[in-house]
PDB file of N, CA and C in Angstrom:
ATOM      1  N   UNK A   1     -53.332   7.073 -18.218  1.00  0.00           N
ATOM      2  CA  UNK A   1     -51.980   6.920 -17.747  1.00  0.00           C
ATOM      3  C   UNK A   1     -51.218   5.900 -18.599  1.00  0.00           C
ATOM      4  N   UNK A   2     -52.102   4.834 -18.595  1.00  0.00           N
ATOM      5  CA  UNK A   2     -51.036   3.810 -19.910  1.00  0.00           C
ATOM      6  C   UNK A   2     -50.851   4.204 -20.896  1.00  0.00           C
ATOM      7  N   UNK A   3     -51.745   5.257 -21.817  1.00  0.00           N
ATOM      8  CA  UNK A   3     -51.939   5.980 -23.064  1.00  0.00           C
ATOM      9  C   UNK A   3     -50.731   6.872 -22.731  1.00  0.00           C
ATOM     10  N   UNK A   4     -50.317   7.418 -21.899  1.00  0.00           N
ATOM     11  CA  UNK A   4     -49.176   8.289 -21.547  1.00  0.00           C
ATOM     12  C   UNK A   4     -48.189   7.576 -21.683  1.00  0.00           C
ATOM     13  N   UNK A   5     -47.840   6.421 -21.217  1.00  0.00           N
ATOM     14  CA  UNK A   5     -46.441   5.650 -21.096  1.00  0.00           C
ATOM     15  C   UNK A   5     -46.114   5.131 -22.362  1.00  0.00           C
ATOM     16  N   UNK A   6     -47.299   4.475 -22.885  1.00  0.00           N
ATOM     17  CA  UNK A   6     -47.208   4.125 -24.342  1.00  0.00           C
ATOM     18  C   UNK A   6     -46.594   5.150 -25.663  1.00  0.00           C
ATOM     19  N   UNK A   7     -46.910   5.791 -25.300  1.00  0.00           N
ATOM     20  CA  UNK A   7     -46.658   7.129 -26.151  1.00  0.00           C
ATOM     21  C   UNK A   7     -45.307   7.196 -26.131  1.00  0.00           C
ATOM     22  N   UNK A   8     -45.139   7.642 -24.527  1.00  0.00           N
ATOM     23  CA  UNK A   8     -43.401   7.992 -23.997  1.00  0.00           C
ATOM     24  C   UNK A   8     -42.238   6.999 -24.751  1.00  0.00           C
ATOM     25  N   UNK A   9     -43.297   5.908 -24.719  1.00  0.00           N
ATOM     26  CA  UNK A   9     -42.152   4.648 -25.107  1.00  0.00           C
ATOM     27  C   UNK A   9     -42.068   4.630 -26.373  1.00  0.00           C
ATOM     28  N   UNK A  10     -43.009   4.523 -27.484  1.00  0.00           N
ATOM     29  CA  UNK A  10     -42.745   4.753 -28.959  1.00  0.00           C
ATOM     30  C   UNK A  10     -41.995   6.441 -29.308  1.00  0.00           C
ATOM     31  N   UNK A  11     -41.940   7.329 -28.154  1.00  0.00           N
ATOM     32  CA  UNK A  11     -41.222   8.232 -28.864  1.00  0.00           C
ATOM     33  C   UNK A  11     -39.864   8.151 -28.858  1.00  0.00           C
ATOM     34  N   UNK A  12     -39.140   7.124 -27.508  1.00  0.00           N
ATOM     35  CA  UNK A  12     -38.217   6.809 -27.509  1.00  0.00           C
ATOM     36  C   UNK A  12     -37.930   6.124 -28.551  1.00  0.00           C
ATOM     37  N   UNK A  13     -38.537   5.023 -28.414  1.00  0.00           N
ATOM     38  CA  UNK A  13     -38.417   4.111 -30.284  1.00  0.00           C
ATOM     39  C   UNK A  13     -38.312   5.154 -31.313  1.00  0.00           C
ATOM     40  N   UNK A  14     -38.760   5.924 -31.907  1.00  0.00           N
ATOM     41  CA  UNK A  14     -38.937   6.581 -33.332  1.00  0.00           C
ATOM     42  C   UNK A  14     -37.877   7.547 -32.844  1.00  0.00           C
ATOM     43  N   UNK A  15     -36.700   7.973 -31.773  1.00  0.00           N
ATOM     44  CA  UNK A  15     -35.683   8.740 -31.254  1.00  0.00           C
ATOM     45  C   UNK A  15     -34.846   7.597 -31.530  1.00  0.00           C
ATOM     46  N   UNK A  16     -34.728   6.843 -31.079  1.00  0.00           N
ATOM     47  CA  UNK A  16     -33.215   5.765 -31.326  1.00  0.00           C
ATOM     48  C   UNK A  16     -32.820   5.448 -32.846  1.00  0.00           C
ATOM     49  N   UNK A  17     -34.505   5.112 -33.204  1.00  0.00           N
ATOM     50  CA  UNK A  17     -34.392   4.940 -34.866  1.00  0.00           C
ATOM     51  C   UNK A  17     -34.014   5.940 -36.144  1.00  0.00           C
ATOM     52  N   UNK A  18     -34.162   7.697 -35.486  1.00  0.00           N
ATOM     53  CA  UNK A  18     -33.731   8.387 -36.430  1.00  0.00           C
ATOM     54  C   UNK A  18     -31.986   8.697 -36.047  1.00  0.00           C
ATOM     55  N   UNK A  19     -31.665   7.972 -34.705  1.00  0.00           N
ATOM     56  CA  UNK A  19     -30.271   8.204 -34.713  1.00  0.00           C
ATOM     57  C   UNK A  19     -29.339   7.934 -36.003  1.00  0.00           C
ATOM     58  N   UNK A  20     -28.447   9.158 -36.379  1.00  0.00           N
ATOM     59  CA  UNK A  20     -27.226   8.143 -37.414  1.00  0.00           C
ATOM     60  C   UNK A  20     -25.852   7.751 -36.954  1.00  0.00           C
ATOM     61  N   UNK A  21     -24.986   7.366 -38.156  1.00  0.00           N
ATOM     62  CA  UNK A  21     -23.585   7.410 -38.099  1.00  0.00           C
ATOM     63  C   UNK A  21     -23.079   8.261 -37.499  1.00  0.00           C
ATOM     64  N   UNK A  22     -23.252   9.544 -37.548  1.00  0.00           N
ATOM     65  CA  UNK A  22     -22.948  10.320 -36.314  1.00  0.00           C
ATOM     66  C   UNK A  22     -23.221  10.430 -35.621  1.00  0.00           C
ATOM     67  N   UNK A  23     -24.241  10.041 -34.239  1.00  0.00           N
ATOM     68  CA  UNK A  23     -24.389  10.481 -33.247  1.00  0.00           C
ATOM     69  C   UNK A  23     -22.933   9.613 -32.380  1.00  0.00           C
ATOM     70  N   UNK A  24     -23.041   9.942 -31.077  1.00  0.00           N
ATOM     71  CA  UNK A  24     -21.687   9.238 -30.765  1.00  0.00           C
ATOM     72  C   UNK A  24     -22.215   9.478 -28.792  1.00  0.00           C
ATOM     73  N   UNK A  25     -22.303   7.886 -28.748  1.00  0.00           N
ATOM     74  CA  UNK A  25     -23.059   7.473 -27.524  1.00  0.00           C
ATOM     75  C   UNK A  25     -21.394   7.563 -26.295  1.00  0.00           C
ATOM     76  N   UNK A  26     -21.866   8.525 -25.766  1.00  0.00           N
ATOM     77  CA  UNK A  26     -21.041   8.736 -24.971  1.00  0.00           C
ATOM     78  C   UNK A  26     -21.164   7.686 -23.376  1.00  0.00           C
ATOM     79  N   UNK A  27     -20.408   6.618 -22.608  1.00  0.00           N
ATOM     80  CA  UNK A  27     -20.710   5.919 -21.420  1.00  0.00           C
ATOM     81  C   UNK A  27     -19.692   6.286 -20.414  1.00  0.00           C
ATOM     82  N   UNK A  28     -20.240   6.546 -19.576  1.00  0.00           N
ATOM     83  CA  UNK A  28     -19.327   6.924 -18.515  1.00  0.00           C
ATOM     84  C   UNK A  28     -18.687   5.822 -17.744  1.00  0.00           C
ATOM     85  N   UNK A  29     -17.348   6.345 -17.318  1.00  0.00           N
ATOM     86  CA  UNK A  29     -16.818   5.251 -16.988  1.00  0.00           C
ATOM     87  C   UNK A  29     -16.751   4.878 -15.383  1.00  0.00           C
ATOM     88  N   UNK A  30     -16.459   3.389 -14.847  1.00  0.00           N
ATOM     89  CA  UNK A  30     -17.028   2.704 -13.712  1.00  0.00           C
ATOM     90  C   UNK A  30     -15.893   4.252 -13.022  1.00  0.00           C
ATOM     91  N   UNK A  31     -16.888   4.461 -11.630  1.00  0.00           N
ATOM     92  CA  UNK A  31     -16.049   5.024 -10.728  1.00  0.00           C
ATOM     93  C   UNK A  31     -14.781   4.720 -10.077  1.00  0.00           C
ATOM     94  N   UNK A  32     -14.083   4.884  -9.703  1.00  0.00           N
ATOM     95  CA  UNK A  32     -12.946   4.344  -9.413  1.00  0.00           C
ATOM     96  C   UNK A  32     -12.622   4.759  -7.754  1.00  0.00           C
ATOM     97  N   UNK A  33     -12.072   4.328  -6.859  1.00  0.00           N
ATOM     98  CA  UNK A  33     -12.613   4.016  -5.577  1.00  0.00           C
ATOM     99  C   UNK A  33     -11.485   4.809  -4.986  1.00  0.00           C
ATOM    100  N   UNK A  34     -12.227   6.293  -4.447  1.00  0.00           N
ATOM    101  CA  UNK A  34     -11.548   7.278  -4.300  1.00  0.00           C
ATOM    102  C   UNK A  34     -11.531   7.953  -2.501  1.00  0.00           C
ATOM    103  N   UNK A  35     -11.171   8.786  -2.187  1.00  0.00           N
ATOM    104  CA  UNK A  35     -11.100   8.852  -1.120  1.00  0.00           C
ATOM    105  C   UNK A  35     -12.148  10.393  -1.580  1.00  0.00           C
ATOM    106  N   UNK A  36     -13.100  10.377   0.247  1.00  0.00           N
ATOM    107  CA  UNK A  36     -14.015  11.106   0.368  1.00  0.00           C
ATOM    108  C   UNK A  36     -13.724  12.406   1.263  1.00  0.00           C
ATOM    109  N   UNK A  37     -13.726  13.466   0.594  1.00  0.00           N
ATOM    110  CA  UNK A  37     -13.672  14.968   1.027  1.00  0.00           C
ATOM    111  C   UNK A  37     -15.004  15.160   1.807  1.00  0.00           C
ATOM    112  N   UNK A  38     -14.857  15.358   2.890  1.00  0.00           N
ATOM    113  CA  UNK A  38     -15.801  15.824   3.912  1.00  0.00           C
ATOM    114  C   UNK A  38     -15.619  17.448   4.253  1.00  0.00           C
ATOM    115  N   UNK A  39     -16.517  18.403   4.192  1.00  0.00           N
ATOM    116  CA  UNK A  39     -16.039  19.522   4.904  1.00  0.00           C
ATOM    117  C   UNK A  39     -17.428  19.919   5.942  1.00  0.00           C
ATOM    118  N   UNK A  40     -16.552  20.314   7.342  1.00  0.00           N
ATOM    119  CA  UNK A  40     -17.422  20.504   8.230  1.00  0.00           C
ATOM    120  C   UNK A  40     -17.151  21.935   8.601  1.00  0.00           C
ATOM    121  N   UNK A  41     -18.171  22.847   9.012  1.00  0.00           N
ATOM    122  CA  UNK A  41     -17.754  24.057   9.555  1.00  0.00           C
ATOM    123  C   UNK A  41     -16.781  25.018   8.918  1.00  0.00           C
ATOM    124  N   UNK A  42     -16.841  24.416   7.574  1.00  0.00           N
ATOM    125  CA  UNK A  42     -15.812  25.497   6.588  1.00  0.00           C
ATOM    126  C   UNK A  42     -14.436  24.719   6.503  1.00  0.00           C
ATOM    127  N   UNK A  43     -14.278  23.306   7.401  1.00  0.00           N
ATOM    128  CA  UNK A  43     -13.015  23.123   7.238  1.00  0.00           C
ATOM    129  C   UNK A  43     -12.858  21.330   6.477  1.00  0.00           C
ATOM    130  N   UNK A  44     -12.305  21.567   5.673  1.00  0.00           N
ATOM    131  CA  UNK A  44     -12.182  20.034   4.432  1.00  0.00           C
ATOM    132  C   UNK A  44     -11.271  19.180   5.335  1.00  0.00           C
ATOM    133  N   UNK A  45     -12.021  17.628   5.135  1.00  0.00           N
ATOM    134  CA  UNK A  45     -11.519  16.870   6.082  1.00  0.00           C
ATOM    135  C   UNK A  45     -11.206  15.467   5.212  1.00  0.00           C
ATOM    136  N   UNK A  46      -9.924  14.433   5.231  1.00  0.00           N
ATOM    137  CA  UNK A  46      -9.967  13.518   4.433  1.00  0.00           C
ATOM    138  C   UNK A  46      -9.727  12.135   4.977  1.00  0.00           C
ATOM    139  N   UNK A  47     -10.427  11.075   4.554  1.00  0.00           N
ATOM    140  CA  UNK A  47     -10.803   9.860   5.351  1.00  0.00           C
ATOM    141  C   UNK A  47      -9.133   9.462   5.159  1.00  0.00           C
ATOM    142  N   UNK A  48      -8.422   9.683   6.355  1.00  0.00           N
ATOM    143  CA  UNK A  48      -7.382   9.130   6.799  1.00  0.00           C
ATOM    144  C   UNK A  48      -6.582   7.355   6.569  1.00  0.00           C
ATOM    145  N   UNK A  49      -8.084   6.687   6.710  1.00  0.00           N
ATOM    146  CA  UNK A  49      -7.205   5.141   6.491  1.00  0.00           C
ATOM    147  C   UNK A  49      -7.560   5.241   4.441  1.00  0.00           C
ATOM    148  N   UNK A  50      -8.138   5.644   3.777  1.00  0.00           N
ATOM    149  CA  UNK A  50      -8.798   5.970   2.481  1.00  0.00           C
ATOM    150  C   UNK A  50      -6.761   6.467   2.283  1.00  0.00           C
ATOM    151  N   UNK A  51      -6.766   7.525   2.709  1.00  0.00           N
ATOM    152  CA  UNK A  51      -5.220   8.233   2.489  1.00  0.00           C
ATOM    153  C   UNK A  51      -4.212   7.058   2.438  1.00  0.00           C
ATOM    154  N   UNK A  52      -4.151   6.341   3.675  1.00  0.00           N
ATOM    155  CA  UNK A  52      -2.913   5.112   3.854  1.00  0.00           C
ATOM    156  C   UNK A  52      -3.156   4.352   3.057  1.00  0.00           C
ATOM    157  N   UNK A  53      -4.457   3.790   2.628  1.00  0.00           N
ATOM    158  CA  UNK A  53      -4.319   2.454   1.475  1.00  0.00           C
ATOM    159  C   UNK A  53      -3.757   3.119   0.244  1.00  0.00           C
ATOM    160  N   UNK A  54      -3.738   4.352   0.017  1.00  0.00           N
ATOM    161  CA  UNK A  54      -3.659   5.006  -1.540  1.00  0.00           C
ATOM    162  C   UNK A  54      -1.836   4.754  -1.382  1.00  0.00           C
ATOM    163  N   UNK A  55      -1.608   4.791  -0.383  1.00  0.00           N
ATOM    164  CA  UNK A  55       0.215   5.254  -0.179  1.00  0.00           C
ATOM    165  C   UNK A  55       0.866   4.009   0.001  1.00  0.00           C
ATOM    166  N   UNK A  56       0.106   2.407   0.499  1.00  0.00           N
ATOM    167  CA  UNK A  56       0.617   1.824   0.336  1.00  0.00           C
ATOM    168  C   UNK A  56       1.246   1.260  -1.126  1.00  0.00           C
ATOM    169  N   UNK A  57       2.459   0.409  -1.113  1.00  0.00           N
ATOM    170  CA  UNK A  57       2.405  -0.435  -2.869  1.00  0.00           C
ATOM    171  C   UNK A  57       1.928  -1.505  -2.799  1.00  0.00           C
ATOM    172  N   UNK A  58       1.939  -1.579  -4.568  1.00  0.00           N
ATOM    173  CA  UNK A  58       1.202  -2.402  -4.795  1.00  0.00           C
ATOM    174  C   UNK A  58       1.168  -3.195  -4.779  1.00  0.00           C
ATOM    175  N   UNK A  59       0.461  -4.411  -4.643  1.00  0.00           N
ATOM    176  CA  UNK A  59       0.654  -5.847  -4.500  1.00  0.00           C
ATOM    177  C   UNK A  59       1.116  -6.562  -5.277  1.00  0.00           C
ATOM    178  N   UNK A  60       1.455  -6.258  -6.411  1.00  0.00           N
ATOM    179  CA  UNK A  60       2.105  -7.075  -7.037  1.00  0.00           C
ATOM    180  C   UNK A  60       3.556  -6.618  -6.646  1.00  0.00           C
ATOM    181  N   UNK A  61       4.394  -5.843  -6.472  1.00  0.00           N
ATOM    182  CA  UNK A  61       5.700  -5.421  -5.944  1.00  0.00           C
ATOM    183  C   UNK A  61       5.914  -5.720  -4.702  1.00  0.00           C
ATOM    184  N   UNK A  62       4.915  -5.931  -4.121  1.00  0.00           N
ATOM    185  CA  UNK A  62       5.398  -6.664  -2.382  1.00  0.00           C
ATOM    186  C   UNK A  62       5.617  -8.384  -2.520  1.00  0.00           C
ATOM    187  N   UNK A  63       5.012  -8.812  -2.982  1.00  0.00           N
ATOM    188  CA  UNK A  63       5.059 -10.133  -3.199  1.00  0.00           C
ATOM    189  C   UNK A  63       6.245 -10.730  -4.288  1.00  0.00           C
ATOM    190  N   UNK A  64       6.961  -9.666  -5.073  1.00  0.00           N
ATOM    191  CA  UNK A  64       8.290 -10.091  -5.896  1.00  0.00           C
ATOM    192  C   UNK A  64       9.481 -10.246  -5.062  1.00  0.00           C
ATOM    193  N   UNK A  65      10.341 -10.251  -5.487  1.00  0.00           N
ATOM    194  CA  UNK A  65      11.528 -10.990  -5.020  1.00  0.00           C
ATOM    195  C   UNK A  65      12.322  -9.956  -4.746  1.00  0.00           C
ATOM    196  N   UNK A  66      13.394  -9.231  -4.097  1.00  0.00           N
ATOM    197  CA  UNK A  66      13.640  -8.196  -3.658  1.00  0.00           C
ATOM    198  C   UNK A  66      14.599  -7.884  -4.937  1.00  0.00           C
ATOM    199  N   UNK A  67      14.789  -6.406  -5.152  1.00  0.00           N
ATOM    200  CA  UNK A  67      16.142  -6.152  -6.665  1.00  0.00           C
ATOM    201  C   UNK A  67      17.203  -6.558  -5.998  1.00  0.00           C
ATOM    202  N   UNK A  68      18.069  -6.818  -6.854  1.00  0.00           N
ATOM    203  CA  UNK A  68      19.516  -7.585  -6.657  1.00  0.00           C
ATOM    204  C   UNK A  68      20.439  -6.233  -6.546  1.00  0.00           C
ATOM    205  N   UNK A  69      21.386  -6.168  -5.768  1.00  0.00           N
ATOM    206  CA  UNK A  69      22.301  -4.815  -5.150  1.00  0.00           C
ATOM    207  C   UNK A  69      23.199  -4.838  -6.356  1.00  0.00           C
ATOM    208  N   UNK A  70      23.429  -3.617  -7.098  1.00  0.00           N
ATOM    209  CA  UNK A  70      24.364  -3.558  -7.696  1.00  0.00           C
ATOM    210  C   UNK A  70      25.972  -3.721  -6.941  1.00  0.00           C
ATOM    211  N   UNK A  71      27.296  -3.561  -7.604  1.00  0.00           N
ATOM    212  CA  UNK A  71      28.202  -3.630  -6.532  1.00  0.00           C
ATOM    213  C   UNK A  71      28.352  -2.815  -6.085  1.00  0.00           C
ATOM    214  N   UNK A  72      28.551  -1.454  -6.023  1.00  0.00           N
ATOM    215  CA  UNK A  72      28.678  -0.281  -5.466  1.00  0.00           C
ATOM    216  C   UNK A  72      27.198  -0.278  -4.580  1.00  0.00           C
ATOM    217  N   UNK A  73      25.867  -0.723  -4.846  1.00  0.00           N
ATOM    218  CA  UNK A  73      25.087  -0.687  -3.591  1.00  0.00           C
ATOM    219  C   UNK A  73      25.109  -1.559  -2.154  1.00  0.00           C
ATOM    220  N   UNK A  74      26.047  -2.435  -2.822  1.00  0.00           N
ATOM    221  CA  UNK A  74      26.278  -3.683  -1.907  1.00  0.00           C
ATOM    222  C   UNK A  74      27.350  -3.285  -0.904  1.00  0.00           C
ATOM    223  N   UNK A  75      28.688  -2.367  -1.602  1.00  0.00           N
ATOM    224  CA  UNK A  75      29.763  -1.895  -0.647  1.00  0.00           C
ATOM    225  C   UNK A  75      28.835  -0.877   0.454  1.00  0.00           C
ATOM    226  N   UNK A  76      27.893  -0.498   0.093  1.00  0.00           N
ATOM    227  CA  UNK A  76      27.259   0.781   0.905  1.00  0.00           C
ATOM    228  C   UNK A  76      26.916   0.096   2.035  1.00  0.00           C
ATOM    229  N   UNK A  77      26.351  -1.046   2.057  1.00  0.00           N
ATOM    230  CA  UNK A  77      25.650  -1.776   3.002  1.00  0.00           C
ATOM    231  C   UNK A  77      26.286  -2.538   3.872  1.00  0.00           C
ATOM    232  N   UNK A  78      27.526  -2.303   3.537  1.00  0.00           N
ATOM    233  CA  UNK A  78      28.678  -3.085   4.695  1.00  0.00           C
ATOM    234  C   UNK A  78      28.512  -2.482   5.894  1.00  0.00           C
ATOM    235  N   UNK A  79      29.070  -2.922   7.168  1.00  0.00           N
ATOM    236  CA  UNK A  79      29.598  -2.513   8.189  1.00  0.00           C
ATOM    237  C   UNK A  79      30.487  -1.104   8.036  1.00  0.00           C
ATOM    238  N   UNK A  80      30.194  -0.453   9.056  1.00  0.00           N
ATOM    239  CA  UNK A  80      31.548   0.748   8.924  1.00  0.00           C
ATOM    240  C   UNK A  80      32.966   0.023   9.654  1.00  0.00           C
ATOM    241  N   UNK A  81      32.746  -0.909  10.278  1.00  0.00           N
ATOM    242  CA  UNK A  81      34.479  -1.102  10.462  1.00  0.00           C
ATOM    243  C   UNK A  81      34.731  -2.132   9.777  1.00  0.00           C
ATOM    244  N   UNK A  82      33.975  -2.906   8.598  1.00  0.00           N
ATOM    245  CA  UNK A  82      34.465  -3.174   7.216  1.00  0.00           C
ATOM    246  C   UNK A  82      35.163  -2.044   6.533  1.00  0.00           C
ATOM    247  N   UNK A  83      34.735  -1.325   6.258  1.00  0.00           N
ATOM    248  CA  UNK A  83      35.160  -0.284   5.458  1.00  0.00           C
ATOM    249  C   UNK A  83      36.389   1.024   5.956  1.00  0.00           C
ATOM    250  N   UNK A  84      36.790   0.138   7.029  1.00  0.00           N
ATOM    251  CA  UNK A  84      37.310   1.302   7.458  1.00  0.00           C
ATOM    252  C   UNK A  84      37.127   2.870   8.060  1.00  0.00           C
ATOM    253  N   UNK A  85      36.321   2.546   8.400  1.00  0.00           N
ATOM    254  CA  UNK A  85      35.352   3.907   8.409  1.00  0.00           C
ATOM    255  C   UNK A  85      35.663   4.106  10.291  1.00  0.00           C
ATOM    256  N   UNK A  86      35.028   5.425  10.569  1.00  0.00           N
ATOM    257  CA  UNK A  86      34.955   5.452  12.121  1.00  0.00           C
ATOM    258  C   UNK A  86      33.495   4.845  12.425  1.00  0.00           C
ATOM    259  N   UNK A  87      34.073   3.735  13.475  1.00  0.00           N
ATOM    260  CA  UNK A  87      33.223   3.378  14.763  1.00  0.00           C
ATOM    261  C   UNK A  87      33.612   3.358  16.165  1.00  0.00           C
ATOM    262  N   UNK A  88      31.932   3.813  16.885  1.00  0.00           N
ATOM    263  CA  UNK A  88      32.584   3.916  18.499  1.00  0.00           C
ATOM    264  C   UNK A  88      32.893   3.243  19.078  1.00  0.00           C
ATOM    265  N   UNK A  89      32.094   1.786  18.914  1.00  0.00           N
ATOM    266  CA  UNK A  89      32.313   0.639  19.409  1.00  0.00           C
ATOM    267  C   UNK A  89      34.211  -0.262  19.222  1.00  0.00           C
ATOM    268  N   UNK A  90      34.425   0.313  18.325  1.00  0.00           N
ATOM    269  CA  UNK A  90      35.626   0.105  18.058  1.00  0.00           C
ATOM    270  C   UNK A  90      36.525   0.786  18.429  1.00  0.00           C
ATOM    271  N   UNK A  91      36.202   1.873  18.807  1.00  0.00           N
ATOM    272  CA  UNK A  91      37.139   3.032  19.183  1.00  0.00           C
ATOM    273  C   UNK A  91      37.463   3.379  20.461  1.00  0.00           C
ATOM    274  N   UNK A  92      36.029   2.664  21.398  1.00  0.00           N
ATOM    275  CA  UNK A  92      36.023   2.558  22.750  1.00  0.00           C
ATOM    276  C   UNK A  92      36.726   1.975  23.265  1.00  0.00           C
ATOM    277  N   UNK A  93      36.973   0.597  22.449  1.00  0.00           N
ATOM    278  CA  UNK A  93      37.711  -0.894  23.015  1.00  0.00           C
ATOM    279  C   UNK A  93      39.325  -0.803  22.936  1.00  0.00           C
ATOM    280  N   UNK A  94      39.746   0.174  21.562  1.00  0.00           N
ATOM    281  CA  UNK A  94      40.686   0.508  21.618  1.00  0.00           C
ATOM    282  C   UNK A  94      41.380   0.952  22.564  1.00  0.00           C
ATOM    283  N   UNK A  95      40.627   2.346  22.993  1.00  0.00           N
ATOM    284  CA  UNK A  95      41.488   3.412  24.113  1.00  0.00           C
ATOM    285  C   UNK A  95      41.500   2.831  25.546  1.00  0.00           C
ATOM    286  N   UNK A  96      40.248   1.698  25.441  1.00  0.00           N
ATOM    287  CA  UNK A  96      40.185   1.446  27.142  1.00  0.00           C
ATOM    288  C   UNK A  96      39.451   2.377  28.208  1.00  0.00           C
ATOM    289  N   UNK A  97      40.173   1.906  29.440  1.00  0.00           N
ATOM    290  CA  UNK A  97      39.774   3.253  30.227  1.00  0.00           C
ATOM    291  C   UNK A  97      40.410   4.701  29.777  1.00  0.00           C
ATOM    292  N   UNK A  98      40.827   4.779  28.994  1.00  0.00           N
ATOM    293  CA  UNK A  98      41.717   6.432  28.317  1.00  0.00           C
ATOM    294  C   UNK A  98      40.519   6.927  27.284  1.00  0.00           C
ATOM    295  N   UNK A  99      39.535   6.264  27.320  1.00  0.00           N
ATOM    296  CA  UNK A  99      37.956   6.955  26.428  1.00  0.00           C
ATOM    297  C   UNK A  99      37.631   8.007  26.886  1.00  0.00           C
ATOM    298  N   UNK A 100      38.328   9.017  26.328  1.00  0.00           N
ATOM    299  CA  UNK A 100      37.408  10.560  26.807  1.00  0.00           C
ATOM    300  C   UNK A 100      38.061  11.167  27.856  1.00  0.00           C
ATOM    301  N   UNK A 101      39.298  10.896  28.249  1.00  0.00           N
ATOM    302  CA  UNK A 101      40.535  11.132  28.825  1.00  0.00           C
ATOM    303  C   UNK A 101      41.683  11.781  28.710  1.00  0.00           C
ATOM    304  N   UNK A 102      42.050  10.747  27.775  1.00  0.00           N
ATOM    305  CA  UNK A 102      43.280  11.480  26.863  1.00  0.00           C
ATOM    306  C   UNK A 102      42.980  10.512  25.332  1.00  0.00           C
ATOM    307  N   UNK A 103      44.517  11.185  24.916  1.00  0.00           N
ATOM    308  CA  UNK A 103      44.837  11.142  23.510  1.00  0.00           C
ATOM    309  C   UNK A 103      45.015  10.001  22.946  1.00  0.00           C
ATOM    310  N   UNK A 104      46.165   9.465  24.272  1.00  0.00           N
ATOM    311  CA  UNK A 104      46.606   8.227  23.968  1.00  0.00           C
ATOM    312  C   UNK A 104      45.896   6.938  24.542  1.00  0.00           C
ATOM    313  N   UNK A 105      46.228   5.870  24.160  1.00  0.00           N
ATOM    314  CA  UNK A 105      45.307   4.783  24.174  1.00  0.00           C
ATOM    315  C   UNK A 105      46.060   3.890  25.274  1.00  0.00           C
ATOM    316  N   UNK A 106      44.850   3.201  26.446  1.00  0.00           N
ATOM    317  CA  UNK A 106      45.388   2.614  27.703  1.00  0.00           C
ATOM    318  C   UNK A 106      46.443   1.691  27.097  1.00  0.00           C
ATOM    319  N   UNK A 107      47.907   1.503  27.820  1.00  0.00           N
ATOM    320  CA  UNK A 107      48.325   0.476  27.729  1.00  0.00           C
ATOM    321  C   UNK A 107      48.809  -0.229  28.915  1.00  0.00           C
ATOM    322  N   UNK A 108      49.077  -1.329  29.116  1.00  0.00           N
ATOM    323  CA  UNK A 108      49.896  -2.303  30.056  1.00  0.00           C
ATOM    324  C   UNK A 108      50.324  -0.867  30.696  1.00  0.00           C
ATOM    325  N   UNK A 109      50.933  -1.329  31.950  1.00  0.00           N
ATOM    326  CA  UNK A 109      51.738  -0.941  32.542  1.00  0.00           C
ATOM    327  C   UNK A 109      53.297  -1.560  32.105  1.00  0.00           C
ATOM    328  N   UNK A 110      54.555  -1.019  32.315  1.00  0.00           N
ATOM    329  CA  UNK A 110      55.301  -1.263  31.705  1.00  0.00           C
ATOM    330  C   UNK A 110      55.970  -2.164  32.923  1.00  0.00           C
ATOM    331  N   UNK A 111      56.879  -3.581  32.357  1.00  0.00           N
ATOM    332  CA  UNK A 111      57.246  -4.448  33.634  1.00  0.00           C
ATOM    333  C   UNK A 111      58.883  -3.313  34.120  1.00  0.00           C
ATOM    334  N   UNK A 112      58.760  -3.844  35.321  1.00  0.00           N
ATOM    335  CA  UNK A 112      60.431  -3.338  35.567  1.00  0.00           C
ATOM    336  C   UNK A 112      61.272  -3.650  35.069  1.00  0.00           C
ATOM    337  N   UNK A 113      62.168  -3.071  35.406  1.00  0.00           N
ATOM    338  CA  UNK A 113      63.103  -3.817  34.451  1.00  0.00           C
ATOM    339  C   UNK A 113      64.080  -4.868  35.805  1.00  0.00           C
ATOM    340  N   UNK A 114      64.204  -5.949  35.162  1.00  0.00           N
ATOM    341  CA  UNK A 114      65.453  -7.127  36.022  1.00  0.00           C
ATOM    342  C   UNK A 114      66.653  -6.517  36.222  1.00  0.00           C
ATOM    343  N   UNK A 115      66.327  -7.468  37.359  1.00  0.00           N
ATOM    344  CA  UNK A 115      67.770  -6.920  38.079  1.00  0.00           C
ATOM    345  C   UNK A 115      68.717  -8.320  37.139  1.00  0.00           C
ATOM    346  N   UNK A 116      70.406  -7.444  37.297  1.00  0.00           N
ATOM    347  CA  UNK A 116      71.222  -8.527  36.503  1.00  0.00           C
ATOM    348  C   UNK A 116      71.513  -9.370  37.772  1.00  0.00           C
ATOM    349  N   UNK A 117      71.464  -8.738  38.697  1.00  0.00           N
ATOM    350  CA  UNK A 117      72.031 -10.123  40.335  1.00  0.00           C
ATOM    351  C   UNK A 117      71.161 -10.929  40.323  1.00  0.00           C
ATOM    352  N   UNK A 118      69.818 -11.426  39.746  1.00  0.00           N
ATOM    353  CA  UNK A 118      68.809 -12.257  40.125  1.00  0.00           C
ATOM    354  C   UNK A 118      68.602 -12.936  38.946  1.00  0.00           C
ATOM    355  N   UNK A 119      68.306 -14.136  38.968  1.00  0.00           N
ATOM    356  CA  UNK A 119      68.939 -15.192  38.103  1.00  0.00           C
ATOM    357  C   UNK A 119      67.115 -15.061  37.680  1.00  0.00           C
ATOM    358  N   UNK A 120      67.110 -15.326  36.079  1.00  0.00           N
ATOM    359  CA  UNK A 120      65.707 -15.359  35.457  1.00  0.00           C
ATOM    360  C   UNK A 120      64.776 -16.359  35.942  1.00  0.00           C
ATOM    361  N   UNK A 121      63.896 -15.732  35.793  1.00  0.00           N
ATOM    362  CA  UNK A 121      62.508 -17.152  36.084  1.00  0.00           C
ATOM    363  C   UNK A 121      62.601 -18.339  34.806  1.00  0.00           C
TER     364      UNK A 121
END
């Protein structure tokens, strides 16, 4: 049995040594940390939290400083009754109780009008 191993091992030796300039040692590269395909009963199944870490970003982009708004991204981000725009909240306060009523928007009641015989307050 040692006469066997011995052997095995110098044939490896006298194999490395007739290698040349051309041979071309191929190494495979480290695995890379992938998510695992399971199939049960004919049906392919995929490790779910394996899925969410792949979709989160990356750590170096969470930890930077947020991009700066161009100006046109910055007008976007206003308020709509900055901009003029329709809001309900604004639109409610307007009409009053006349929200969903009518057309026109609650106002005062109108005072009477004075009498000229009665001397002003």
């Amino acid at each position: 049995m040692a006469r066997l191993l011995s052997l095995l091992l110098l044939t490896c030796a006298a194999m490395a040594a007739q290698a040349d300039e051309h041979t071309v040692v191929v190494k495979a590269a480290a695995p890379e940390k992938g998510c695992v395909e399971v199939e049960v009963n004919g049906k392919r199944a995929q490790s779910m939290s394996c899925l969410s870490e792949k979709l989160l970003p990356n750590s170096n982009t969470v930890k930077g400083p947020p991009p700066t708004l161009s100006g046109a991204e910055a007008t976007v981000q206003r308020p709509s009754n900055q901009l003029g725009l329709y809001n309900r909240a604004a639109l409610e306060h307007r009409m009053g109780n006349a929200f969903g009523k009518s057309v026109t928007p609650q106002r005062p009641t109108p005072a009477p009008p004075a009498s000229p015989l009665l001397p002003a307050r």
